[in-house]
Protein backbone atom coordinates (compact mmCIF):
# COMPACT_ATOMS: atom_id res chain seq x y z
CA UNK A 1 14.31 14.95 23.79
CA UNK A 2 12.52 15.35 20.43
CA UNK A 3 13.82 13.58 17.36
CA UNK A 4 14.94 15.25 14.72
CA UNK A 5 13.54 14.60 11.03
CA UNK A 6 17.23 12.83 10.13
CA UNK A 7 17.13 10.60 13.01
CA UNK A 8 13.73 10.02 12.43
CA UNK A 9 14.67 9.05 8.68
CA UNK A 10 17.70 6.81 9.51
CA UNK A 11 15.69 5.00 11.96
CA UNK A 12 12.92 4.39 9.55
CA UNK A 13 15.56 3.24 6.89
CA UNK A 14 17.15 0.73 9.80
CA UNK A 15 13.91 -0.80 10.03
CA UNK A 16 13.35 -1.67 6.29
CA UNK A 17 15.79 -3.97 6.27
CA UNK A 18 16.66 -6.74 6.09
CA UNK A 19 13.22 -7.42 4.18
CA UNK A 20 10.77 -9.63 5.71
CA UNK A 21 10.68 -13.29 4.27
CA UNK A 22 7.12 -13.91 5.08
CA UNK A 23 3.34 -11.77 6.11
CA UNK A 24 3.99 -12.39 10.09
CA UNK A 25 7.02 -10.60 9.40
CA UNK A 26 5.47 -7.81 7.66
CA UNK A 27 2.87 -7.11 10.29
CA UNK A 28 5.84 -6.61 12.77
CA UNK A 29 7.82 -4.50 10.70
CA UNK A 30 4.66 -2.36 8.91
CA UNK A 31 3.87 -2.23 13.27
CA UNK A 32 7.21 -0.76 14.16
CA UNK A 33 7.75 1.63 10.87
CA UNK A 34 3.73 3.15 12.04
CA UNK A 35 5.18 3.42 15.95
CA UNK A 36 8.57 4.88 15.06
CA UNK A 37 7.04 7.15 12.74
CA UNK A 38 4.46 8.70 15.03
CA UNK A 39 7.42 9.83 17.09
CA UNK A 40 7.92 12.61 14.71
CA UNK A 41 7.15 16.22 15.53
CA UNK A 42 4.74 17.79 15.01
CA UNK A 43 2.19 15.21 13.46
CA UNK A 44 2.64 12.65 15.59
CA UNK A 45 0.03 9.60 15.20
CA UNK A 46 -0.83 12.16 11.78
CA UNK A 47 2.26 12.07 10.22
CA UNK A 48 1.78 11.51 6.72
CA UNK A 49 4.02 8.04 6.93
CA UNK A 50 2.38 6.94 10.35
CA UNK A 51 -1.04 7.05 8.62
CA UNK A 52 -0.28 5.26 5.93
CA UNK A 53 1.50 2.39 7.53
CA UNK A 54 -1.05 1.84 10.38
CA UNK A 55 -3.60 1.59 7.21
CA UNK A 56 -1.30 -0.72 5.33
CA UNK A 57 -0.33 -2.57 8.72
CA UNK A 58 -4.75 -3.29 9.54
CA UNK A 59 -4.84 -4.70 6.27
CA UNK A 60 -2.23 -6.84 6.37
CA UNK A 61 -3.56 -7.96 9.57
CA UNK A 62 -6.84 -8.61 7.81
CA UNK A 63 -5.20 -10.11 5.07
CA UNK A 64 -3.01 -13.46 6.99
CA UNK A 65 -6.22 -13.51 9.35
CA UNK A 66 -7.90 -14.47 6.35
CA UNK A 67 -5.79 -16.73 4.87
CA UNK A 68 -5.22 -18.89 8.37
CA UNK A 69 -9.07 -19.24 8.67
CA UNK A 70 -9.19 -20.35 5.10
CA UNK A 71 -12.03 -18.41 3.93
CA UNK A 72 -10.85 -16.37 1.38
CA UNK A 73 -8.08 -18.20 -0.72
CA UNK A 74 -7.97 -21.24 -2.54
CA UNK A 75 -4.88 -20.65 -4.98
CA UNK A 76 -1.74 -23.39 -4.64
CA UNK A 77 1.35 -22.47 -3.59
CA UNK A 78 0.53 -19.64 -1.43
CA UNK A 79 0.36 -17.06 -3.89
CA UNK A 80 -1.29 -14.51 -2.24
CA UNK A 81 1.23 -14.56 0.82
CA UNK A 82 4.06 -14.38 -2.06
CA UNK A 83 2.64 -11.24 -3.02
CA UNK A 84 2.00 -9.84 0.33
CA UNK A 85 5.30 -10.35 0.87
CA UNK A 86 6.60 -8.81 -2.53
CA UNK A 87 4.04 -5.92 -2.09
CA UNK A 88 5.34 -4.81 1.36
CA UNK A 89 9.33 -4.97 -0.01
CA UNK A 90 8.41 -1.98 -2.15
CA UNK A 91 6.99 0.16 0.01
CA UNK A 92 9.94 -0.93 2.00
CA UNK A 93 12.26 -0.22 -0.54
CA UNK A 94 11.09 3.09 -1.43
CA UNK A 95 11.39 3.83 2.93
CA UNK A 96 14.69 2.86 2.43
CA UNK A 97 15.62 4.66 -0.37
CA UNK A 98 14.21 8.13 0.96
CA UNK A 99 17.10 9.09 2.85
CA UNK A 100 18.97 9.45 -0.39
CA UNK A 101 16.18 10.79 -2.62
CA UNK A 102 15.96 7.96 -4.88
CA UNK A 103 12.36 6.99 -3.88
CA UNK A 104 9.90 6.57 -6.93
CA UNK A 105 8.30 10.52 -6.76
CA UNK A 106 4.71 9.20 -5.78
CA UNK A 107 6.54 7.77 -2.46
CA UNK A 108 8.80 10.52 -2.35
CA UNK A 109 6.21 13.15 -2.58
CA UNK A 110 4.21 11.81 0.52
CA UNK A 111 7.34 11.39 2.55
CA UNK A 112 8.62 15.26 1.83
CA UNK A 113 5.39 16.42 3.34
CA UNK A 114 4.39 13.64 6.05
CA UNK A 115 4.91 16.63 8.82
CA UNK A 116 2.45 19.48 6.85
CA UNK A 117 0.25 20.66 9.31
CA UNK A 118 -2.45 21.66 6.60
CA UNK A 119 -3.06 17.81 5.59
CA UNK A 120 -5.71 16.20 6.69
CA UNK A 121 -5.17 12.35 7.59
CA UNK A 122 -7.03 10.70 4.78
CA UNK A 123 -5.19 12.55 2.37
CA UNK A 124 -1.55 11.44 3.65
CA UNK A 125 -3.56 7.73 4.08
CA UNK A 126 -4.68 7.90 0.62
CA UNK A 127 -1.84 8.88 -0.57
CA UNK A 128 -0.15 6.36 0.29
CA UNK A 129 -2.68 3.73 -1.11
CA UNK A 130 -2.46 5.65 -4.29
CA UNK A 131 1.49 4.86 -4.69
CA UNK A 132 1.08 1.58 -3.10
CA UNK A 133 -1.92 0.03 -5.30
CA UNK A 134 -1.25 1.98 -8.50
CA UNK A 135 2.25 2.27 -8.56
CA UNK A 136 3.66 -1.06 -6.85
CA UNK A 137 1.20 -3.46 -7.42
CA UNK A 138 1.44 -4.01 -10.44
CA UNK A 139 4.99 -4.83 -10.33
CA UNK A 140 4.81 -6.99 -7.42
CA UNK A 141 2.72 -9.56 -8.78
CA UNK A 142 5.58 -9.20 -11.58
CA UNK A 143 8.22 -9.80 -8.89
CA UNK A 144 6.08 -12.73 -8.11
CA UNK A 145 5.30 -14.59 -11.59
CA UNK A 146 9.20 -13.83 -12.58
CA UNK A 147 10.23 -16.12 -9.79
CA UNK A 148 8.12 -18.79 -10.66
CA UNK A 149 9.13 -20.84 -13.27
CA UNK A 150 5.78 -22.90 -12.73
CA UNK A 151 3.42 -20.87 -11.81
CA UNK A 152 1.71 -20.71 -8.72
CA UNK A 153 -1.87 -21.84 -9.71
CA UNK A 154 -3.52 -20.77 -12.88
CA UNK A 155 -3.97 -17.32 -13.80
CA UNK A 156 -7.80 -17.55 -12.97
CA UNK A 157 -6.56 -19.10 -9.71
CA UNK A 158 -4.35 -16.01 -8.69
CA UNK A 159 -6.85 -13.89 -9.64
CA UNK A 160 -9.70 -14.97 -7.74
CA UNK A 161 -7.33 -14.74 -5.01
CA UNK A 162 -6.18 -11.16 -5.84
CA UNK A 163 -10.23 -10.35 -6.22
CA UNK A 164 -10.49 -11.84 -2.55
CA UNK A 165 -8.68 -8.94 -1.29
CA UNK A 166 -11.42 -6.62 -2.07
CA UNK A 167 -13.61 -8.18 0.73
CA UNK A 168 -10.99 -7.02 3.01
CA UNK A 169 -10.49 -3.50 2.31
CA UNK A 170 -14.85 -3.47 1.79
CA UNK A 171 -15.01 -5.02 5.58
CA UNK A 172 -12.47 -2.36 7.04
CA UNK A 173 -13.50 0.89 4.72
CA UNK A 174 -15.86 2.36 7.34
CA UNK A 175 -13.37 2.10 10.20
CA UNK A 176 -10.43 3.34 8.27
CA UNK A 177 -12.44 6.26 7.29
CA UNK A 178 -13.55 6.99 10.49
CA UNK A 179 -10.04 6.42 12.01
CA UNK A 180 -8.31 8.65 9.75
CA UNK A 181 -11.04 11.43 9.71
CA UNK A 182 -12.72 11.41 5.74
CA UNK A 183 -14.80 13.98 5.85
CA UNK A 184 -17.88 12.42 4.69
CA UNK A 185 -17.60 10.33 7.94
CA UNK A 186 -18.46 13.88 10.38
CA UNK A 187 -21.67 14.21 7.45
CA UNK A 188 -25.01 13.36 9.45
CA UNK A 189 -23.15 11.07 12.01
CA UNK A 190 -21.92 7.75 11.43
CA UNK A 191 -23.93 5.73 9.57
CA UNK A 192 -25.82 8.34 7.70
CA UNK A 193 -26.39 8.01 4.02
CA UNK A 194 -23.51 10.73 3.28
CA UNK A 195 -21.40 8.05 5.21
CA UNK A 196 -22.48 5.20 3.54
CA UNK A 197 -22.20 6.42 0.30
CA UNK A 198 -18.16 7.54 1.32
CA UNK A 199 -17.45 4.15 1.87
CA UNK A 200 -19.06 2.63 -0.85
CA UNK A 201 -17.42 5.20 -3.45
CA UNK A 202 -14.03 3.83 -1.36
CA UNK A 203 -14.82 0.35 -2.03
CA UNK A 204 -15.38 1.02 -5.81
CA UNK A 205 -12.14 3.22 -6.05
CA UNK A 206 -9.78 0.72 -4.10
CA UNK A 207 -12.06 -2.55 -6.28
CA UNK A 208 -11.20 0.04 -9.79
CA UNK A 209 -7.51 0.88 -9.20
CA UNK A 210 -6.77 -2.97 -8.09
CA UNK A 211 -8.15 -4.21 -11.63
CA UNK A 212 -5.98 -1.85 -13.42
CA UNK A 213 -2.87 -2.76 -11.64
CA UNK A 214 -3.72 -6.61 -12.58
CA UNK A 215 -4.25 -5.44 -16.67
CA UNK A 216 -1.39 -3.62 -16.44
CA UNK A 217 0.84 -6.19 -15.25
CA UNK A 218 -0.77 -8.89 -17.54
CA UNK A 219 0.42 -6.44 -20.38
CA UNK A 220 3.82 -5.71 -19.19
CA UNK A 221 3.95 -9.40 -18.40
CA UNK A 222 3.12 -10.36 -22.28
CA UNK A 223 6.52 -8.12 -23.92
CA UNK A 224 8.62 -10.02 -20.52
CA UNK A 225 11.02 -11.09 -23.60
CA UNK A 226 12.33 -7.48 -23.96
CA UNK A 227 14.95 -6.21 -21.99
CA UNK A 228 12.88 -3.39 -21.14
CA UNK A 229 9.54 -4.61 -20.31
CA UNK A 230 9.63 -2.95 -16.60
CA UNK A 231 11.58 0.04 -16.88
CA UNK A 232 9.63 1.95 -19.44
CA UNK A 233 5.94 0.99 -18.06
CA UNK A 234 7.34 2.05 -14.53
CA UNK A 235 8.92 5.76 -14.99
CA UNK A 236 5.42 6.62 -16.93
CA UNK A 237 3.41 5.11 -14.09
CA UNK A 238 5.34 6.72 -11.35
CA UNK A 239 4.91 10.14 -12.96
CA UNK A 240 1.26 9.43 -13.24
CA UNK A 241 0.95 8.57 -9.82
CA UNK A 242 2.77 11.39 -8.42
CA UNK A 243 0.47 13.72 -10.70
CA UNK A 244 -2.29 12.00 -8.80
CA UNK A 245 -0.53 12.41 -4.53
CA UNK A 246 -0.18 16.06 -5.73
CA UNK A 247 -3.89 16.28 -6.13
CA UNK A 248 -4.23 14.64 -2.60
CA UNK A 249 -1.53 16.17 -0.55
């Protein structure tokens, strides 16, 4: 029997919570949410939410591989899994809040049209990086320093850290684009100077975006005495964002 979009929805919301407490637990849930998705008629694997999540999910993967062979992060405390953690909780959030409409409109654009037929893969994929990295980011490493009375590491610490994650997406940007079908990929085979040159524009876009979200939570983070210091910055940036999914889906 084929699920219906509702069921579909509810199911997604069920798996959002209760939030993961730690990055094994958000590989299993970002693992389910990609699975359950899929299910969907009449995208399937290319529904706009499974594409995203298997992307985020790889990552992720990438990301706790990294830390447990101790090659990429040196910050005390963790840090990096602490924002993991945070990170994932608002794309969970904004899953959860769907249902209802409440979603932030960069999520709640690329959920409304996960199951258009007309969108190619690496838009719905990119999409969802683009409300993930330049909408949440930024106020999960918030989420992160406001529950830290001492701070976890100094700030050149975290952000040497933060940079680290750039290897990651730079050692899995030519799978993911051939996985999710960028057209620059099917240009002179794989491998070919058109393809090369996609990834390495990918790697400067996801290296560019990243460095904004960290200025723009240093500055938010610097007026943290006003009542205000979130909820201003984050209904301009979510109406910049969702100018920017329009453009993609």
């Amino acid at each position: 029997m084929t699920e219906t979009l509702q069921d579909n929805l509810a199911a997604l919301a069920a798996l959002a919570d209760p939030r993961p407490t730690d990055v094994p637990g958000v590989v299993d849930r970002l693992a389910r949410i990609a699975e359950r998705a899929a299910v969907l008629s009449p995208r399937g694997e290319e529904d706009g939410i499974a594409c995203f999540t298997r992307l985020y999910h790889q990552i992720t993967v990438d990301v706790l591989a990294g830390y447990d062979a101790g090659e990429l992060f040196s910050c005390p405390g963790d840090f990096i899994l602490e924002l993991d953690v945070a990170f994932a909780r608002r794309y969970l959030d904004a899953l959860a809040a769907h249902g209802g409409g409440t979603a932030p409109g960069c999520w709640q654009l690329l959920f409304e049209r996960r199951r258009d037929e007309e969108t190619d893969p690496w838009r719905f994929a990119a999409a969802g990086v683009n409300a993930h990295v330049n909408f949440d980011l930024a106020f999960a490493l918030l989420d992160v320093w406001e529950r830290h009375r001492v701070p976890l590491g100094t700030p050149r610490q975290q952000y040497d850290d933060y940079l680290a994650i750039n290897t990651i997406f730079e050692r899995n940007m030519d799978e993911l684009c051939n996985s999710f079908d960028a057209p620059w990929s099917d240009v002179g085979g794989h491998g070919s100077i058109f393809d090369r040159a996609g990834n390495v524009l990918g790697d400067i876009l996801v290296t560019g975006t990243r460095d904004l979200a960290w200025t723009f939570a240093e500055r938010m983070w610097s007026h943290r005495g006003r009542p205000d210091y979130r909820t201003v910055p984050e209904a301009t940036l979510d109406r910049l964002t969702t100018g920017l999914a329009r453009a993609l889906i």
